[in-house]
N, C-alpha and C. Protein backbone atom coordinates (compact mmCIF):
# COMPACT_ATOMS: atom_id res chain seq x y z
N UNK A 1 59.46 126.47 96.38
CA UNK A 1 59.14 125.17 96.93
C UNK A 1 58.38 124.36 95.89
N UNK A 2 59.12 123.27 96.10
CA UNK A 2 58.34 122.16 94.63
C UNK A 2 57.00 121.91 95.26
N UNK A 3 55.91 121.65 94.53
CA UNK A 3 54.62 121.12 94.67
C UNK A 3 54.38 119.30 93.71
N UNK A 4 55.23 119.50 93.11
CA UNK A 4 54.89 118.10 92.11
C UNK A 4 55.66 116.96 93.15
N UNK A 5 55.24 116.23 93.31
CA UNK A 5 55.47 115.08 93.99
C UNK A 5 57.37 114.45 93.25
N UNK A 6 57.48 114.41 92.03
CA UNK A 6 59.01 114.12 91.80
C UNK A 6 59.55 114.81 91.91
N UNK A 7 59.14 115.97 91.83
CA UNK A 7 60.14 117.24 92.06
C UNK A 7 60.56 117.52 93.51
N UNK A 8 59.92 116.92 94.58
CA UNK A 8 59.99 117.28 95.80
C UNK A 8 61.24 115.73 96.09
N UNK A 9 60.67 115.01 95.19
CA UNK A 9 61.97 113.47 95.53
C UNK A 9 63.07 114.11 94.98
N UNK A 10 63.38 114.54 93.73
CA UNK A 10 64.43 114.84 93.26
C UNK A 10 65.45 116.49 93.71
N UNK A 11 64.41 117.10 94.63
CA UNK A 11 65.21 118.11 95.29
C UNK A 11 65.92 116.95 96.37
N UNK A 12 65.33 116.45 97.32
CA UNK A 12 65.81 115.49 98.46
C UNK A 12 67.52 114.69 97.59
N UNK A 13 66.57 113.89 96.73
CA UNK A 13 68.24 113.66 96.08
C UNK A 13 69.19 114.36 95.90
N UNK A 14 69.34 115.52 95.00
CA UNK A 14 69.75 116.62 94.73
C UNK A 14 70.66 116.80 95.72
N UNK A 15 69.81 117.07 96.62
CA UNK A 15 70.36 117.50 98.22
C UNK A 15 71.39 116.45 98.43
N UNK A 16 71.05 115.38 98.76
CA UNK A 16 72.37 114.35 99.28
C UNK A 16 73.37 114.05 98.56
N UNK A 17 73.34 114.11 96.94
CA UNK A 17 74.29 114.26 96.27
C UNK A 17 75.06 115.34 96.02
N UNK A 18 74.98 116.51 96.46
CA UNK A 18 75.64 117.72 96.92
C UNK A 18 76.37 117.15 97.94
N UNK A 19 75.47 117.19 98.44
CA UNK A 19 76.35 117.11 100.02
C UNK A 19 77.46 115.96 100.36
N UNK A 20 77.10 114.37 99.51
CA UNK A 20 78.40 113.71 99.12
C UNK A 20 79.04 114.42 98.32
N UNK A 21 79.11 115.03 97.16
CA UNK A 21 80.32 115.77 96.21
C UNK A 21 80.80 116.98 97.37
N UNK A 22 80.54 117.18 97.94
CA UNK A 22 81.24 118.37 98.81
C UNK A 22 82.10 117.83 99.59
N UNK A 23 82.02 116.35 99.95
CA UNK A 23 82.42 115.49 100.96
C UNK A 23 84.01 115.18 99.86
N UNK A 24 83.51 114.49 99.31
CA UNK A 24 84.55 113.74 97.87
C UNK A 24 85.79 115.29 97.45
N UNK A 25 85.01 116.48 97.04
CA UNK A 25 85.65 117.18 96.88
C UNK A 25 86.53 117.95 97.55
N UNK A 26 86.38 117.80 98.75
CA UNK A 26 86.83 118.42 99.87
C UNK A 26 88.17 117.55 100.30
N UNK A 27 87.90 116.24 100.29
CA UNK A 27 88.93 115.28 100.77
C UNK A 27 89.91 114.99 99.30
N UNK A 28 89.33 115.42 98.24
CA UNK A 28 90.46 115.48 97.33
C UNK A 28 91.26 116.76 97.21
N UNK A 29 90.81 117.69 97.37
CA UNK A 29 91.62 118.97 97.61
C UNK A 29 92.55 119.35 98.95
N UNK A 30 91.91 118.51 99.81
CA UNK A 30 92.88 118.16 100.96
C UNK A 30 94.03 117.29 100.57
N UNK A 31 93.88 116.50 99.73
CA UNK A 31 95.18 115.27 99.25
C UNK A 31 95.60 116.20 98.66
N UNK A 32 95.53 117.02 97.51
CA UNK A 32 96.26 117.73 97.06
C UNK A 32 96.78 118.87 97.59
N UNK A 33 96.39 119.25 98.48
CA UNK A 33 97.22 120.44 99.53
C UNK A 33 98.17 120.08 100.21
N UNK A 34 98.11 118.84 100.44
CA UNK A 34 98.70 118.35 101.45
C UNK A 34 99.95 117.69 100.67
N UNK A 35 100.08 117.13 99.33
CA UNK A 35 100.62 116.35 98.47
C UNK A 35 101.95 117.75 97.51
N UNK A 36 101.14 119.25 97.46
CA UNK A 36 102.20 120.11 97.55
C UNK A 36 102.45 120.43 98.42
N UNK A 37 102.39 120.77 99.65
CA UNK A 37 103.14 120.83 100.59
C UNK A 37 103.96 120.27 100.58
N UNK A 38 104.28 118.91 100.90
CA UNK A 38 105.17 117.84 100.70
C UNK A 38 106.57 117.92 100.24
N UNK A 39 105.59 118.68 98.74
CA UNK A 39 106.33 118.35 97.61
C UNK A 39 107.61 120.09 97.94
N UNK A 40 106.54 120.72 98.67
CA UNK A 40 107.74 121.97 98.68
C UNK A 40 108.48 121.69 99.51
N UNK A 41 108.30 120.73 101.20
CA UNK A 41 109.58 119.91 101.96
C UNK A 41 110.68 119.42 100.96
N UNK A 42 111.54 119.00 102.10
CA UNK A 42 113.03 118.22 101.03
C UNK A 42 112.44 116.58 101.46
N UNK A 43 112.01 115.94 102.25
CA UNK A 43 111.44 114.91 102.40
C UNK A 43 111.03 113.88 101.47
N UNK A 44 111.86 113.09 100.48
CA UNK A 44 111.27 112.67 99.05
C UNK A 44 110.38 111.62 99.31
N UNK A 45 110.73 110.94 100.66
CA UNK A 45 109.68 109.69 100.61
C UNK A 45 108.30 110.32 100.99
N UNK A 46 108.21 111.56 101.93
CA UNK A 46 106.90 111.67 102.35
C UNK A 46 106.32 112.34 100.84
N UNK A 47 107.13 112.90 100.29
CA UNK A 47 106.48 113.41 99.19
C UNK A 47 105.53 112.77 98.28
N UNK A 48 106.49 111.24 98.10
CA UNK A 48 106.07 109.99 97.58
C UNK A 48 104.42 109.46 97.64
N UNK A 49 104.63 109.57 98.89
CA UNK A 49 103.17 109.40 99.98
C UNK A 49 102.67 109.98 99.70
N UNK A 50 102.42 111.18 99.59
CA UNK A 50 101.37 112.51 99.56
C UNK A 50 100.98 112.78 98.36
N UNK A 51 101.86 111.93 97.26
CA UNK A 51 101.58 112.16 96.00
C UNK A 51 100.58 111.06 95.27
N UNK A 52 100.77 109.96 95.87
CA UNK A 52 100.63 109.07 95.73
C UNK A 52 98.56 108.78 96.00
N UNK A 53 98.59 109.51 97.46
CA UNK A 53 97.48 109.43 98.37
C UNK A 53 96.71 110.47 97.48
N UNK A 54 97.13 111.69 97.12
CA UNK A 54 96.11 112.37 96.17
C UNK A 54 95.79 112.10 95.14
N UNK A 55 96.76 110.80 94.61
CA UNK A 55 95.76 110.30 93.05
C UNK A 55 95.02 109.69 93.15
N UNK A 56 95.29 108.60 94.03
CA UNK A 56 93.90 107.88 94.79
C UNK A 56 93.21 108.75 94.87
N UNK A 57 92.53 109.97 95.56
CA UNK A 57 91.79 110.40 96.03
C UNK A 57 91.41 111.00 94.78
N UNK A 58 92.04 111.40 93.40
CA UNK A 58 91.75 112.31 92.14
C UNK A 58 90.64 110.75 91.39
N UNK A 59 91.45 110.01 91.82
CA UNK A 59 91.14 109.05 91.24
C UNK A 59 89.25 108.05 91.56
N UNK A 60 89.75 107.96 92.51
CA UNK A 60 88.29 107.47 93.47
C UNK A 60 87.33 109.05 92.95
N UNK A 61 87.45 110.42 92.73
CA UNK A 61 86.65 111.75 92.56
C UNK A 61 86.15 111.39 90.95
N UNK A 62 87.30 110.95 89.91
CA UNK A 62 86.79 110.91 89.01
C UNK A 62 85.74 109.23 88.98
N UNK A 63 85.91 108.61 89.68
CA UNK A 63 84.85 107.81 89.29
C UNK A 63 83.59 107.65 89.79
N UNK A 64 83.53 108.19 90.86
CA UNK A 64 82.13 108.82 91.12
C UNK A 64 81.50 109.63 90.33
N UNK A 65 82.36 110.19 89.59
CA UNK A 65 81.84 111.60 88.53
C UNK A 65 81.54 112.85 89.52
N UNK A 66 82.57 113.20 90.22
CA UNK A 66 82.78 114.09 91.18
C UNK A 66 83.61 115.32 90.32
N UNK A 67 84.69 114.45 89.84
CA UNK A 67 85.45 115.84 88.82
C UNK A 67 85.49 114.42 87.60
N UNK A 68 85.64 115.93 86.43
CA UNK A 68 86.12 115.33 85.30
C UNK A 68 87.01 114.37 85.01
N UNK A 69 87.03 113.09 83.76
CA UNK A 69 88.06 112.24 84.57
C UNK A 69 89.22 112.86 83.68
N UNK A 70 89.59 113.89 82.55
CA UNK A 70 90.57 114.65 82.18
C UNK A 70 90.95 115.54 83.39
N UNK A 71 89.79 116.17 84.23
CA UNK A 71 90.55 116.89 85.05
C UNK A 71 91.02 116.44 86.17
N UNK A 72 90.97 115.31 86.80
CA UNK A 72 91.83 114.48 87.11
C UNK A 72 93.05 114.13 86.77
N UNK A 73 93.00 113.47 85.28
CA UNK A 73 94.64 112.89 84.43
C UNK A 73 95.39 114.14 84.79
N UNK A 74 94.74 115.41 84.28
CA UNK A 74 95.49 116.32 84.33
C UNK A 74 96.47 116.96 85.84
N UNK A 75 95.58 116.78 86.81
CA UNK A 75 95.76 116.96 88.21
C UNK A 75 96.94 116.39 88.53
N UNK A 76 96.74 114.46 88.28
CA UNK A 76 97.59 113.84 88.51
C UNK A 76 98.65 114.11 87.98
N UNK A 77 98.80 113.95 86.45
CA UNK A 77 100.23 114.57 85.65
C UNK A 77 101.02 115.60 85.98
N UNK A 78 100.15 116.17 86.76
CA UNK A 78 101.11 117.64 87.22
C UNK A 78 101.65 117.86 88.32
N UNK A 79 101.16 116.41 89.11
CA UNK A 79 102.00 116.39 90.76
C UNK A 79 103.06 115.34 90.58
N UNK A 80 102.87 114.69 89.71
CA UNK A 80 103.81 113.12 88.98
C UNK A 80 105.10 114.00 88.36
N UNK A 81 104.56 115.11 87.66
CA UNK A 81 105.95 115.53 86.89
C UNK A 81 106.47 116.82 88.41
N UNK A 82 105.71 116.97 89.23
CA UNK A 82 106.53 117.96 90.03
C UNK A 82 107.25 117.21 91.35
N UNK A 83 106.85 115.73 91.32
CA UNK A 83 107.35 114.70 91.97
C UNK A 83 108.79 114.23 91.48
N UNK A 84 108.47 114.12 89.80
CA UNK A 84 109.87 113.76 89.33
C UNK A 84 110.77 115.15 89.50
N UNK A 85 110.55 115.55 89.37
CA UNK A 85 111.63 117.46 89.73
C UNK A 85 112.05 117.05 90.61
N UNK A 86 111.36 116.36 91.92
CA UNK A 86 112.00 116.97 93.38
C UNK A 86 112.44 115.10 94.03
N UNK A 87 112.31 114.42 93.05
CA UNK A 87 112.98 113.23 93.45
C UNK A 87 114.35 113.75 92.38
N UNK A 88 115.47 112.69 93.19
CA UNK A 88 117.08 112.29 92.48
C UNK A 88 117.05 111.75 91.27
């Protein structure tokens, strides 16, 4: 247990900024679960959607500074090229 007076503010912060990145991270790993799934249906438009909705969501993560913004590009690039596979 902190005793120094900033240290006791900056656990409190600490704390709520966890607890938003758990929030952020959670709802981006949901876009992306949900965005392969999709992608393993034959469904190309919903795929579209689902692919689409998790870069937003990679996207909005990296600018909070939630994830890396390479590990993002990278995220995205790899549902974009498994999008182009399973589109005509």
């Amino acid at each position: 247990m902190a005793n120094i007076k900033s240290q006791i503010k900056r656990n409190k912060q600490n704390d709520k900024r966890r607890l938003r990145n758990r929030v952020v991270r959670g709802t981006t790993r949901a876009a992306v679960r949900d965005a392969r799934a999709a992608l393993a249906g034959s469904d190309a438009v919903a795929s579209k959607e689902a692919v689409l909705a998790a870069i937003s969501r990679l996207d909005k993560a990296a600018g909070q500074g939630v994830v890396h913004k390479n590990n993002a590009a990278r995220r995205k690039s790899r549902l974009m090229k498994a999008l182009a596979a399973v589109q005509p």
